[in-house]
Protein backbone atom coordinates (compact mmCIF):
# COMPACT_ATOMS: atom_id res chain seq x y z
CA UNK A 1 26.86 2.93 -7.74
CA UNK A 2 29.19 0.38 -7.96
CA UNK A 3 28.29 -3.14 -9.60
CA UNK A 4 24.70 -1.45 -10.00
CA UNK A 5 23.31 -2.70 -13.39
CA UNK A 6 23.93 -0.40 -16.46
CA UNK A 7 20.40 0.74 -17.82
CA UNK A 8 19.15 2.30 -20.96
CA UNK A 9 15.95 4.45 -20.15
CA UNK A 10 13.30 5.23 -23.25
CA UNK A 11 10.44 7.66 -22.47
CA UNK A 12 7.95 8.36 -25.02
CA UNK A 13 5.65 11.25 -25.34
CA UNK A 14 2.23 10.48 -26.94
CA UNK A 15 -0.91 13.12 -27.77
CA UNK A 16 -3.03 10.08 -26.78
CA UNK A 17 -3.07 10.85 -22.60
CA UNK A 18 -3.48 7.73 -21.78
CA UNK A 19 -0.09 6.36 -23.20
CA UNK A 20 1.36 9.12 -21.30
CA UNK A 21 3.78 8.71 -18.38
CA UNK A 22 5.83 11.06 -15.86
CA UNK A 23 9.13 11.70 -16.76
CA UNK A 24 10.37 12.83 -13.27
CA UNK A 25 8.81 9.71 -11.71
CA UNK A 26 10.09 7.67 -14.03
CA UNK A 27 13.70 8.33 -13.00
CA UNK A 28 12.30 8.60 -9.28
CA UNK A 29 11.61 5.03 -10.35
CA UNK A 30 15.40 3.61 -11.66
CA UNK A 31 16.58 5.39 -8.84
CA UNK A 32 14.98 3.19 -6.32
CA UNK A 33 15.43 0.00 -8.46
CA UNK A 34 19.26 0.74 -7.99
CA UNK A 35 20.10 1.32 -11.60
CA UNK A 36 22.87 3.44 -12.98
CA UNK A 37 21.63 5.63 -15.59
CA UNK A 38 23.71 5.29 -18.94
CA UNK A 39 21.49 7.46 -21.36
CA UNK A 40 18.05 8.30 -22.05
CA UNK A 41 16.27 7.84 -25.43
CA UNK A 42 13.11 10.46 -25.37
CA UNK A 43 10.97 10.65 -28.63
CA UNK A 44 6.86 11.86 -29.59
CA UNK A 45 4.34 10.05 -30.99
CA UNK A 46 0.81 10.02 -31.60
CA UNK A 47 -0.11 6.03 -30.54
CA UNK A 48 2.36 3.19 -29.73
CA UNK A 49 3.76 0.86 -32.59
CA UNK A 50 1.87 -1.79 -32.71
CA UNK A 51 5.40 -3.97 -33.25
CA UNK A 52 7.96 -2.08 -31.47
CA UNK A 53 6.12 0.36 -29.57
CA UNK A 54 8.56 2.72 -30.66
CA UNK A 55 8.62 3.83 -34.07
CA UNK A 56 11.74 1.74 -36.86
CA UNK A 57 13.46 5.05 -36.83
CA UNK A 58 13.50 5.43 -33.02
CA UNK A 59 14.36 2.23 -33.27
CA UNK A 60 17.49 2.17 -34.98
CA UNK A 61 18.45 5.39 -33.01
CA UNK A 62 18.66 3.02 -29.95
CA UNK A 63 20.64 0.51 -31.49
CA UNK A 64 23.23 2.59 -32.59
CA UNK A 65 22.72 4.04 -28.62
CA UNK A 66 23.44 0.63 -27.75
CA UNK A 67 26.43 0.03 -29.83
CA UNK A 68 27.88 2.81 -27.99
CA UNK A 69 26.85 2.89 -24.21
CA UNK A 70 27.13 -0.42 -22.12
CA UNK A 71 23.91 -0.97 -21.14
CA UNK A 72 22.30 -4.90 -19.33
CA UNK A 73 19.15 -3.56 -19.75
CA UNK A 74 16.76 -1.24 -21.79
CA UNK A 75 13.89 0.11 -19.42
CA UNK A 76 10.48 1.41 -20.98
CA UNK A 77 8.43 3.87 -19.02
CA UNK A 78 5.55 2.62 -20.46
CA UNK A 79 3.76 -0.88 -20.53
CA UNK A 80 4.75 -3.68 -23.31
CA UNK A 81 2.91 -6.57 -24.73
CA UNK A 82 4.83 -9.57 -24.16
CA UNK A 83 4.70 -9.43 -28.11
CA UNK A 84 6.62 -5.99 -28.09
CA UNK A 85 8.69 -6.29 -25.32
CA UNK A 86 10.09 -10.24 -27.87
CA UNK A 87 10.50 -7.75 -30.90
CA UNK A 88 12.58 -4.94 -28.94
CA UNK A 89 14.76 -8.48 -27.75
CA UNK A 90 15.35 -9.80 -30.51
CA UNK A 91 16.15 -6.58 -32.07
CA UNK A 92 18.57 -5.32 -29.58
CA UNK A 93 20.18 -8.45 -28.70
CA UNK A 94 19.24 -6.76 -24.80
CA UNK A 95 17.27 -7.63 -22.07
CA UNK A 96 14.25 -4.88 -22.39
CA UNK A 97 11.66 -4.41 -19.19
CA UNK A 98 8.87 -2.16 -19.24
CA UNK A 99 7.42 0.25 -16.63
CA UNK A 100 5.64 -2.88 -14.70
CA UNK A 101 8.14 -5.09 -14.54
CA UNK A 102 10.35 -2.22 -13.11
CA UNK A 103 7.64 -1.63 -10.15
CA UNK A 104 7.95 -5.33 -9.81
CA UNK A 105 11.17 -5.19 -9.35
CA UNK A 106 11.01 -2.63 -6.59
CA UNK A 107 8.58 -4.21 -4.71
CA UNK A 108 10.52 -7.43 -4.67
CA UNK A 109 13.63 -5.40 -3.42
CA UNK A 110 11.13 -3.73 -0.59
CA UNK A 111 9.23 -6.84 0.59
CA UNK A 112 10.59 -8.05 3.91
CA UNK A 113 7.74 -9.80 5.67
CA UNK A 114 6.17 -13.53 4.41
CA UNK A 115 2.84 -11.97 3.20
CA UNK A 116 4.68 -9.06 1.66
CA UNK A 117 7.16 -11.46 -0.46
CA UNK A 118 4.41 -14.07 -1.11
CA UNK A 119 2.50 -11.10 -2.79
CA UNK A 120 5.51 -9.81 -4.77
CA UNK A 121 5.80 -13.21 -5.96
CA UNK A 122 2.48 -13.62 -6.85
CA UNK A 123 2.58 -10.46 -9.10
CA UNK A 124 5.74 -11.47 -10.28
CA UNK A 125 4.31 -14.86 -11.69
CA UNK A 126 1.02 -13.37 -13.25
CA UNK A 127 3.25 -11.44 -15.36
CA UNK A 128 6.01 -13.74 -15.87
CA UNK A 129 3.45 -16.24 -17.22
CA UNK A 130 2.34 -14.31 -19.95
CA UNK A 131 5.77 -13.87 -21.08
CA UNK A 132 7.32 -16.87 -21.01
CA UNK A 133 8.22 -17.29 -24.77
CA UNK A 134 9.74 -13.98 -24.14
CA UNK A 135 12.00 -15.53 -21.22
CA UNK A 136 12.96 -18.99 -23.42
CA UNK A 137 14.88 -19.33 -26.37
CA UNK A 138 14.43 -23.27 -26.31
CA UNK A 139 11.15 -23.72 -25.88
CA UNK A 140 10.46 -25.20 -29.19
CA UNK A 141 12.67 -28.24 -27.94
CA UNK A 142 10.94 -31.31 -25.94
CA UNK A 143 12.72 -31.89 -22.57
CA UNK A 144 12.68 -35.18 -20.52
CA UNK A 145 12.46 -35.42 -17.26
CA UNK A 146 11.16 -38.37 -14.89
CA UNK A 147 8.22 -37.37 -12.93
CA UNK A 148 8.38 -34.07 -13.79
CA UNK A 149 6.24 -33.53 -16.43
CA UNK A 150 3.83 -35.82 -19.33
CA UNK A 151 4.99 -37.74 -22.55
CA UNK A 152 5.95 -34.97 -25.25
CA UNK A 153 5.49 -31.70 -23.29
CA UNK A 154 7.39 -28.47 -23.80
CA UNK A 155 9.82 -26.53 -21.83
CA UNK A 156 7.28 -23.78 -22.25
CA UNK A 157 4.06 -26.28 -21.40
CA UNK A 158 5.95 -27.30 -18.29
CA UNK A 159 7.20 -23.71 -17.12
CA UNK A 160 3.52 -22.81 -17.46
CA UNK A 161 2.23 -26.11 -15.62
CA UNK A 162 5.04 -25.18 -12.69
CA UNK A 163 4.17 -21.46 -12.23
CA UNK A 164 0.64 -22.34 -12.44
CA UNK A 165 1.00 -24.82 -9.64
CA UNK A 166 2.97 -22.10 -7.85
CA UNK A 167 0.52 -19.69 -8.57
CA UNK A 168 -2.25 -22.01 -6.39
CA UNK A 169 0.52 -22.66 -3.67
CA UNK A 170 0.91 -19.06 -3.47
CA UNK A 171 -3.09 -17.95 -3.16
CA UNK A 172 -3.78 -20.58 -0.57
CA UNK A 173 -1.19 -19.15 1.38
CA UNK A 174 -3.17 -15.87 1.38
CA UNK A 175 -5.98 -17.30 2.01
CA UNK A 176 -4.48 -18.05 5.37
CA UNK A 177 -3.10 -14.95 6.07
CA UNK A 178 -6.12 -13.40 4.63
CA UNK A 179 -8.25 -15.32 7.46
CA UNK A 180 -6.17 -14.35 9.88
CA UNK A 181 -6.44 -10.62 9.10
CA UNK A 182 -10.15 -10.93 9.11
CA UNK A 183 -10.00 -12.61 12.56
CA UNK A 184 -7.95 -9.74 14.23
CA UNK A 185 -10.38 -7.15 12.40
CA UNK A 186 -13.18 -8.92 14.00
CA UNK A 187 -11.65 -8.47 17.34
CA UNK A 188 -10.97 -4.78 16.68
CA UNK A 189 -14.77 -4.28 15.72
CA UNK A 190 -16.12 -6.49 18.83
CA UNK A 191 -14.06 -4.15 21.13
CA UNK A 192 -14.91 -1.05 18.85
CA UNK A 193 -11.53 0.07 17.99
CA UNK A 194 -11.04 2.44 15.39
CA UNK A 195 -8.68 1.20 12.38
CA UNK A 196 -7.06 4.07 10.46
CA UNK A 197 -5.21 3.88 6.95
CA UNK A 198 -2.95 5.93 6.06
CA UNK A 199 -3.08 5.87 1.94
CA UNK A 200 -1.55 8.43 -0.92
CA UNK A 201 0.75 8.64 -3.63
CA UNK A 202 4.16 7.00 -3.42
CA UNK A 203 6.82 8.95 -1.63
CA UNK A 204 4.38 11.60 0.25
CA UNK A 205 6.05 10.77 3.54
CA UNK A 206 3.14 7.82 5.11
CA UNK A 207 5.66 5.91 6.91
CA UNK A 208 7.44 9.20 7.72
CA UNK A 209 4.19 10.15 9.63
CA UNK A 210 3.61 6.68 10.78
CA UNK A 211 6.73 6.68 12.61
CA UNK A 212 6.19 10.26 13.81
CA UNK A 213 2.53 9.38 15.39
CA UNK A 214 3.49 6.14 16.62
CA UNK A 215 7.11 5.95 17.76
CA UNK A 216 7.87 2.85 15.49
CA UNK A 217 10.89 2.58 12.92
CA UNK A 218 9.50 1.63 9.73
CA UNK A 219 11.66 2.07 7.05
CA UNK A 220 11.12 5.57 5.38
CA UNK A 221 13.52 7.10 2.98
CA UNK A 222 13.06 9.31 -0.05
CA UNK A 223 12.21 6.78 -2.64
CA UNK A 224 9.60 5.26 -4.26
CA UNK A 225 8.23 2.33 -2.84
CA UNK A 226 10.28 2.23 0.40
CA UNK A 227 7.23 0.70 2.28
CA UNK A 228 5.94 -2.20 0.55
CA UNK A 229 4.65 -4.38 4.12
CA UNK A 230 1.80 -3.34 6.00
CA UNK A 231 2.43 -2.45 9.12
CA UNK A 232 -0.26 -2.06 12.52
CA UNK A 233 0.57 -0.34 15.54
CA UNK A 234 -1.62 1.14 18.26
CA UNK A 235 -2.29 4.90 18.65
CA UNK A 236 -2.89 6.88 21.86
CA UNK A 237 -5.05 10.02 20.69
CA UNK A 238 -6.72 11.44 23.61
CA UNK A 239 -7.47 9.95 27.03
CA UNK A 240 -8.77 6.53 27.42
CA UNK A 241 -8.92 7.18 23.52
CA UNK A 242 -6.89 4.54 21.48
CA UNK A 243 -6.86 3.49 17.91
CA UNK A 244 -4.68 1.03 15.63
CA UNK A 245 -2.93 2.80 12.71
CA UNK A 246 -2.00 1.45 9.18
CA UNK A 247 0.82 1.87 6.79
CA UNK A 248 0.08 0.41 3.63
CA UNK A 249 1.99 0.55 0.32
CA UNK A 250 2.16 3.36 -1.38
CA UNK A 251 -0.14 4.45 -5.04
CA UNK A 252 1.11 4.91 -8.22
CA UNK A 253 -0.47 6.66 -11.77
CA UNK A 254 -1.35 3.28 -13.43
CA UNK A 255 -0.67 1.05 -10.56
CA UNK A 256 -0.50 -2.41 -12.38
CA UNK A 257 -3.52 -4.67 -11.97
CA UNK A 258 -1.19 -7.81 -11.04
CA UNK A 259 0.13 -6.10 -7.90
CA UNK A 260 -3.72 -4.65 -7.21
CA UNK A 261 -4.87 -8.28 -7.26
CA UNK A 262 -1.48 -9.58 -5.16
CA UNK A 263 -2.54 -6.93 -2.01
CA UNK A 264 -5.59 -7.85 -2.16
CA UNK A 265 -5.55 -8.83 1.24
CA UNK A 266 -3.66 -5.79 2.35
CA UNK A 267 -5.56 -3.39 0.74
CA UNK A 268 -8.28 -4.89 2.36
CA UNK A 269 -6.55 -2.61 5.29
CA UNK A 270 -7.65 0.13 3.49
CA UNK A 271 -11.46 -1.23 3.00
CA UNK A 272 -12.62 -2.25 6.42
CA UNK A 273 -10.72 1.14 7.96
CA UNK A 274 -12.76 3.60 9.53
CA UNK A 275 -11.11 6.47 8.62
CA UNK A 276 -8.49 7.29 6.08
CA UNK A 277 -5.32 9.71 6.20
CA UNK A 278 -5.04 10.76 2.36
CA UNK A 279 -1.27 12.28 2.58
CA UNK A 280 -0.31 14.08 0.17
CA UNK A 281 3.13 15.89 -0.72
CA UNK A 282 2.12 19.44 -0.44
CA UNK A 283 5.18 20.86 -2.59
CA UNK A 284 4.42 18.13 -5.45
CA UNK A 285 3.60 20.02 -8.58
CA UNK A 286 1.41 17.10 -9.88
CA UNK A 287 -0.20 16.60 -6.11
CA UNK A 288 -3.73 17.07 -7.94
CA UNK A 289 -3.25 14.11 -10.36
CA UNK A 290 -2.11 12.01 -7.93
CA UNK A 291 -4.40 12.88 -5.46
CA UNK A 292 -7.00 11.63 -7.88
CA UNK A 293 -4.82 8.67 -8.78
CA UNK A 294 -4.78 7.60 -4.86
CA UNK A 295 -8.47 8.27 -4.98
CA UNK A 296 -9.32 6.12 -8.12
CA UNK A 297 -7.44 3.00 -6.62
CA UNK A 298 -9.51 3.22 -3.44
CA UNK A 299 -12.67 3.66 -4.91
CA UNK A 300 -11.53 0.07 -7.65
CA UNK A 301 -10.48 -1.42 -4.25
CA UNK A 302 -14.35 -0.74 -2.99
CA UNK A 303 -13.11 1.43 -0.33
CA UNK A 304 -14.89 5.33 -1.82
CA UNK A 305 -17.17 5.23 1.15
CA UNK A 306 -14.61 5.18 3.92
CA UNK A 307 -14.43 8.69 5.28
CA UNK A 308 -10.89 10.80 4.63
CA UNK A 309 -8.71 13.56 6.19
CA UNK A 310 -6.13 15.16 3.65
CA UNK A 311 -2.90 15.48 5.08
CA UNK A 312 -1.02 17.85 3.19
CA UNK A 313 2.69 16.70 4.36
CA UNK A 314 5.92 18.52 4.20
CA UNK A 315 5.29 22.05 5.24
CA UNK A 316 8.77 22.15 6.30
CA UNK A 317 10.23 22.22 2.86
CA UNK A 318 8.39 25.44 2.00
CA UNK A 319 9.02 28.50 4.36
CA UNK A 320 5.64 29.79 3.12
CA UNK A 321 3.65 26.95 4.84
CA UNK A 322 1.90 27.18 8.56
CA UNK A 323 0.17 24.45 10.10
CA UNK A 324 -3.38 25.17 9.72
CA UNK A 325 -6.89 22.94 9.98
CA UNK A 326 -9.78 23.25 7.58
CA UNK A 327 -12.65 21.98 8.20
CA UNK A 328 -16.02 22.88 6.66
CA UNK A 329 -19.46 21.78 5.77
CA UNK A 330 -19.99 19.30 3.18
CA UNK A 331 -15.97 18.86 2.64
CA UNK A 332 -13.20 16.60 3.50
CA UNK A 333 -11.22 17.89 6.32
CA UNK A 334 -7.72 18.83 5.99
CA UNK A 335 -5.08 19.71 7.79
CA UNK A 336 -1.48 21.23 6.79
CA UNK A 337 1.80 19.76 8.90
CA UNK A 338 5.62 18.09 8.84
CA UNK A 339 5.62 14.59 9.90
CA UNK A 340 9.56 15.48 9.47
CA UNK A 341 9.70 17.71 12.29
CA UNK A 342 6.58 16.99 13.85
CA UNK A 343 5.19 20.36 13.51
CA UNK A 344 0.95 19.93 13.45
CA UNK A 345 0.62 16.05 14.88
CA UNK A 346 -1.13 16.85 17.87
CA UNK A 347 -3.57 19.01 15.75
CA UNK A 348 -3.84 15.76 13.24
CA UNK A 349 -4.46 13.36 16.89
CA UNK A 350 -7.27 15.94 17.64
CA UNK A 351 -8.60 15.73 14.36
CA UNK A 352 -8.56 12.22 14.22
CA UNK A 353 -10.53 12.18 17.82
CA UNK A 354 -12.88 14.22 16.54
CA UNK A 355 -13.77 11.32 13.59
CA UNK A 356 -13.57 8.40 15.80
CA UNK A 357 -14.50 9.45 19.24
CA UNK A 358 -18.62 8.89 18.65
CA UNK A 359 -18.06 4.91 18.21
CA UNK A 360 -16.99 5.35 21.95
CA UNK A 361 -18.18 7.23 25.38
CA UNK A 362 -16.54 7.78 28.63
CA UNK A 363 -18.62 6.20 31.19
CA UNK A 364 -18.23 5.78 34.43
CA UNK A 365 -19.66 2.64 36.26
CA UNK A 366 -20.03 0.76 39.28
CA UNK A 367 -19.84 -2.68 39.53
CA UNK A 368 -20.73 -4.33 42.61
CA UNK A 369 -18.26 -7.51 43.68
CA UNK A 370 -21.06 -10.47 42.49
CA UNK A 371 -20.42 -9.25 38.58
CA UNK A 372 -16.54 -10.00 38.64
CA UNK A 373 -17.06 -11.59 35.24
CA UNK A 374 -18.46 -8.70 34.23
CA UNK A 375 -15.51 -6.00 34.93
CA UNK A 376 -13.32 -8.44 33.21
CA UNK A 377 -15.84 -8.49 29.54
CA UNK A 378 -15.34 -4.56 30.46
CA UNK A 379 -11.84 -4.88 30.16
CA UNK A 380 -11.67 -6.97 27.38
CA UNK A 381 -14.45 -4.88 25.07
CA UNK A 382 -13.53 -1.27 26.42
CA UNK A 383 -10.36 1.13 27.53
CA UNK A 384 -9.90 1.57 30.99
CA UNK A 385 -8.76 4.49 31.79
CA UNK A 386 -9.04 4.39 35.66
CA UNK A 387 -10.44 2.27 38.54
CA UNK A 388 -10.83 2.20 41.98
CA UNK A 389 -12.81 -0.12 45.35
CA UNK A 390 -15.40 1.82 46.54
CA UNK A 391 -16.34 1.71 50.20
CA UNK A 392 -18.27 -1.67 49.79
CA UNK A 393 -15.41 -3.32 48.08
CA UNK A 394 -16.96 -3.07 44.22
CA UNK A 395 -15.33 -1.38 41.24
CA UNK A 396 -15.96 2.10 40.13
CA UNK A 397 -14.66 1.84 36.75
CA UNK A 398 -14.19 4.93 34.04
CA UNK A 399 -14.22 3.08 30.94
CA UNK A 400 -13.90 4.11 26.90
CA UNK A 401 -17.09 2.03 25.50
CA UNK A 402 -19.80 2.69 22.92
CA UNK A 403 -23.53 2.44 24.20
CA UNK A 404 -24.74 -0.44 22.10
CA UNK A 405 -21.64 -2.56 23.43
CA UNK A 406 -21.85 -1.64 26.98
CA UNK A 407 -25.59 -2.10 26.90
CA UNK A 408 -25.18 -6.13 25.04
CA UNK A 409 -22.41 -6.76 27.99
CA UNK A 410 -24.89 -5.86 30.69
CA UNK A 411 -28.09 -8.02 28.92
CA UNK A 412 -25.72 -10.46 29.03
CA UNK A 413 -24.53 -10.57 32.69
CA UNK A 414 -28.21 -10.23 33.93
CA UNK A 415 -27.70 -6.36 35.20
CA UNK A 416 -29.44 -3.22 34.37
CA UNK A 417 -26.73 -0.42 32.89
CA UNK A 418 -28.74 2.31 34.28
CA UNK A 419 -28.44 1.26 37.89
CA UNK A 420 -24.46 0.71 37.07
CA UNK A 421 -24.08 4.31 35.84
CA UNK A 422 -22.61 6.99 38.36
């Protein structure tokens, strides 16, 4: 890759499980930051050093890595104190990041839309900001500056004072586009529309299958992290039967609690859905893990109670694979298919149907020509599916609607639903 930065990785093996990391993903990782792999540094422990992380021997073995490879930047797969990450600095005369600071990094690469990079930058400052004397090497120096800043204050006071004012800028922002999510999810649930998330592990082919249901052209490649903006686009399932479907960003094993608290308002995708599509990487040898990874974010996100369907993607890849449905009492439906090749998608829209068609009836109905204003609440709060005059010159109307909304519409026109009802 040419003018790619030069990186030195470090991976660490601990007996503690909870320092642990994947090495695979880790490189999956650099890959999609764009890096150019110089040499790796692997090593075992039993706990981190509380200084270097890495143990003075270790240590000294990457220096004299250092002194041989050209490397910008030494890359941790594992998270740093700001403390550590000063000490490995100032040790290797190199710029070090850890294992959040790389995700950071590939979110900020990914994020295209204004919420998307607001929210990247948001994370990005929440961890910059408890690492600034890590970033500044004249911090201990007073700096002037008219109307910038108070008599006597730091570089490092006034960085702090700036990215928290940026900070605030940032979350009231949100706020707004927060609001405005909420007001188009209120719509959906006045006019009863299903919202299904699609959620899993990074890289399990969701935008893949997002573009295969839905016809659009989000970005989807095989990297980590290639969909980073939410994206909504209605869903035809069945007749008179629609739905709006959501990409969200991908999960990851010890997703960092910066970019948790950034997407807060797109996660909130994930919350108010009524149904979930949990895809999942059928060939991935660690697909159990990460299956309870994906699950463990949406149950801190508040969203356990949300019914699922497992999508077990990329059948195509294994010659061994049919697509197949399960579905049995007491346990989460599944359903095996290729959103590659589009083998098992109608069997996944029937599924789907099958979870979301009770908020809604076919009825048919007809409206005489005095309740005009009726038909057109009908048209706003249900599907339409077909209409036609009858002899009299009124609408007979077969309409997508659930009971309790058609029944409200009617109270509130002054009409009876039961003498509407062919």
């Amino acid at each position: 890759m040419t003018g790619a930065e030069k990186a030195v990785l470090v991976h660490i093996d601990f007996r503690a499980a909870q320092f642990n990391e994947e090495f695979d993903e880790f490189i999956q990782l650099v890959e999609s930051a764009a890096l150019c792999i110089q040499q790796t540094l692997t090593g075992k422990r039993d706990v981190p050093n509380a200084k270097y992380f890495i143990g003075t021997g270790k240590l000294e073995e990457l220096k004299n890595l250092l002194s041989v490879v050209a490397a910008d930047v030494v890359i941790f797969n594992h998270a740093l104190s700001p403390a550590q990450e000063r000490n490995l600095e100032r040790e290797l005369t190199c710029r070090v990041i850890d294992r959040v600071g790389l995700i950071l990094d590939i979110f900020a690469q990914r994020a295209k839309s204004h919420e998307g990079k607001l929210q990247v930058e948001l994370a990005q400052l929440q961890y910059l900001s408890s690492r600034l004397v890590r970033v500044w090497t004249h911090l201990e120096r007073q700096k002037g500056g008219i109307g910038l800043r108070g008599p006597g204050e730091t570089q490092l006071e006034t960085d702090r004072r700036l990215i928290g004012k940026r900070i605030k800028t940032i979350n009231s922002r949100l706020r707004k586009v927060s609001q405005q999510r909420h007001q188009g999810r209120r719509l959906l649930k006045r006019t009863m529309t299903p919202l299904v998330s699609l959620v899993g592990y990074t890289n399990a082919g969701k935008s893949t299958l997002f573009n295969s249901l839905t016809g659009a052209s989000v970005y989807a490649v095989d990297k980590l992290f290639a969909t980073v903006d939410t994206t909504l686009r209605k869903l035809d399932i069945g007749p008179g039967q629609t739905l709006i479907l959501s990409d969200t960003v991908g999960f990851i094993r010890h997703i960092p609690h910066d970019l948790i608290n950034a997407f807060h308002a797109t996660l909130d995708e994930i919350k108010e859905a009524d149904l979930l599509l949990h895809v999942i990487d059928v060939n991935d040898e660690e697909r159990s893990s990460h299956m309870q990874q994906v699950d463990k974010v949406i149950d801190e996100i508040g969203a356990a109670t949300v019914p699922q369907i497992l999508v077990f993607n990329k059948i195509d890849q294994n010659p061994d694979m049919t697509t197949r449905v399960e579905q049995y009492p007491d346990e989460t439906p599944s359903i095996w298919l290729s959103a590659a090749s589009g083998d098992g998608l109608e069997q996944l829209k029937t599924l789907i149907c099958s979870h979301v068609a009770p908020l809604r009836q076919q009825h048919i109905l007809r409206i005489p020509v005095s309740a005009s204003k009726l038909r057109a609440s009908l048209f706003t709060y249900g599907t339409v599916s077909e209409e036609h005059l009858d002899e009299i010159g009124g609408w007979v109307m077969h309409i997508n609607i659930d009971a309790a909304s058609l029944e409200k519409l009617c109270r509130d026109h002054d009409l009876d639903v039961s003498l509407l009802q062919e």
